[in-house]
Protein backbone atom coordinates (compact mmCIF):
# COMPACT_ATOMS: atom_id res chain seq x y z
CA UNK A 1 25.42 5.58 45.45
CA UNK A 2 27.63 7.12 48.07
CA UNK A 3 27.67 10.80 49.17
CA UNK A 4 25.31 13.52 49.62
CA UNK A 5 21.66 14.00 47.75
CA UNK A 6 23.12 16.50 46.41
CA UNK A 7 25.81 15.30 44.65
CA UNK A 8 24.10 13.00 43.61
CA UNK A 9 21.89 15.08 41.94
CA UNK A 10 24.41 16.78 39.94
CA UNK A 11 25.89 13.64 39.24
CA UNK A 12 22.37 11.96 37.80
CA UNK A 13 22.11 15.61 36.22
CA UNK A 14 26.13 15.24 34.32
CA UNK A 15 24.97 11.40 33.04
CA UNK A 16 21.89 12.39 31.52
CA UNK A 17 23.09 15.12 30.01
CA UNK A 18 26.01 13.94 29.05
CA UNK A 19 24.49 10.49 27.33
CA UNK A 20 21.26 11.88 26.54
CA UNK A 21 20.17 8.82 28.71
CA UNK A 22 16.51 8.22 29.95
CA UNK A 23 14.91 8.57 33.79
CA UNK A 24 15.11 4.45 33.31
CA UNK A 25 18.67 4.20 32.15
CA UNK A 26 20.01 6.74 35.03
CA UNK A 27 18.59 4.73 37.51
CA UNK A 28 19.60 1.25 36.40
CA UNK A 29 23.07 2.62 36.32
CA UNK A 30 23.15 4.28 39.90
CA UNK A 31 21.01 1.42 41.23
CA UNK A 32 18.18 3.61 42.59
CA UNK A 33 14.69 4.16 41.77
CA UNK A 34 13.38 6.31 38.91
CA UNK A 35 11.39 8.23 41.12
CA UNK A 36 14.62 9.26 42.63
CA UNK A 37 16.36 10.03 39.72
CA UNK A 38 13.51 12.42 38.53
CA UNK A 39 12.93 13.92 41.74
CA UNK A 40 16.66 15.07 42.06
CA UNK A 41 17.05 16.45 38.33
CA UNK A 42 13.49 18.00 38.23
CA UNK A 43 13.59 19.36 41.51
CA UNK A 44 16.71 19.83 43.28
CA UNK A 45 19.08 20.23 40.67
CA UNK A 46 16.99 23.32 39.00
CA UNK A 47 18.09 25.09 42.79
CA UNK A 48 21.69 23.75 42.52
CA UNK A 49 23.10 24.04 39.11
CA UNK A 50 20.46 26.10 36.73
CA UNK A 51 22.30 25.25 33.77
CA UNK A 52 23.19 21.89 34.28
CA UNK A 53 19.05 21.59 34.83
CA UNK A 54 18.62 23.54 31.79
CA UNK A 55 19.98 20.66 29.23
CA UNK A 56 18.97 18.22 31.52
CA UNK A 57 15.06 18.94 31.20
CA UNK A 58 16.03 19.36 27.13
CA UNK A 59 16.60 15.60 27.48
CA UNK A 60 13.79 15.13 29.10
CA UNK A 61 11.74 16.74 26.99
CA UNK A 62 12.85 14.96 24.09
CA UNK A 63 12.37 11.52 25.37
CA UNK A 64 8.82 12.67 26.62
CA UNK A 65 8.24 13.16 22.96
CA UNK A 66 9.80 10.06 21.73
CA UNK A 67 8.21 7.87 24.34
CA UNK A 68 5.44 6.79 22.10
CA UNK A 69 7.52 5.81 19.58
CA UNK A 70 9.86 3.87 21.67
CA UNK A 71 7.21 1.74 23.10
CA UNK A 72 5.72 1.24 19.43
CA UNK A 73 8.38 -0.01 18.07
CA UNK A 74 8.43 -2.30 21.21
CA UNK A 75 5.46 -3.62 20.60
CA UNK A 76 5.91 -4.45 17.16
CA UNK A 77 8.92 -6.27 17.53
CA UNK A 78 7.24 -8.10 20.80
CA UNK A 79 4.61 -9.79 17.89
CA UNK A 80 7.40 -9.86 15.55
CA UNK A 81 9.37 -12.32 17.60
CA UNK A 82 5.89 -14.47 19.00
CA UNK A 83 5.25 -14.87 15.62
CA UNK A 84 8.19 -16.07 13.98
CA UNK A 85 8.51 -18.64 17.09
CA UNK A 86 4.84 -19.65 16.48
CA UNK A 87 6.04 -20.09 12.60
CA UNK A 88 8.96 -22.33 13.49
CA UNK A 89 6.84 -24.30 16.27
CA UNK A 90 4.95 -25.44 13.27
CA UNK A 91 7.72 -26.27 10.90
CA UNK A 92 8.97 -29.22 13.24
């Protein structure tokens, strides 16, 4: 990603925002870490636009709280899968 940090920053800030899109999903996009990604819109994009960082961290926020249903739902469909493979493994 080309340009200043601070663009960037606003940038990262517009796409979650925009997308409602997670620290993860930001960062796979842009091709740069997550650390990075929160760092700019936690940090230095509260300094640079206030109310950009405003529905930014409401993002945030609400995939913080939905976090533990995301990976729950992960999980369950991780056994899901083993075990319909381990079901067809035994039908051959």
């Amino acid at each position: 990603m080309k340009g200043t940090v601070e663009e960037r920053a606003v940038k990262l800030g517009e796409f979650i925002a925009q997308n409602k899109a997670t620290v993860r999903l930001a960062a796979k996009k842009y091709g740069i870490s997550k650390s990075t990604v929160h760092k700019d819109v936690s940090q230095r994009l509260h300094s640079l636009n206030p109310s950009l960082y405003a529905q930014v961290k409401a993002v945030l926020e609400h995939n913080k709280a939905q976090r533990h249903l995301r990976g729950g739902e992960a999980t369950k469909n991780k056994y899901l899968l083993l075990s319909e493979a381990k079901n067809t493994s035994y039908k051959k």
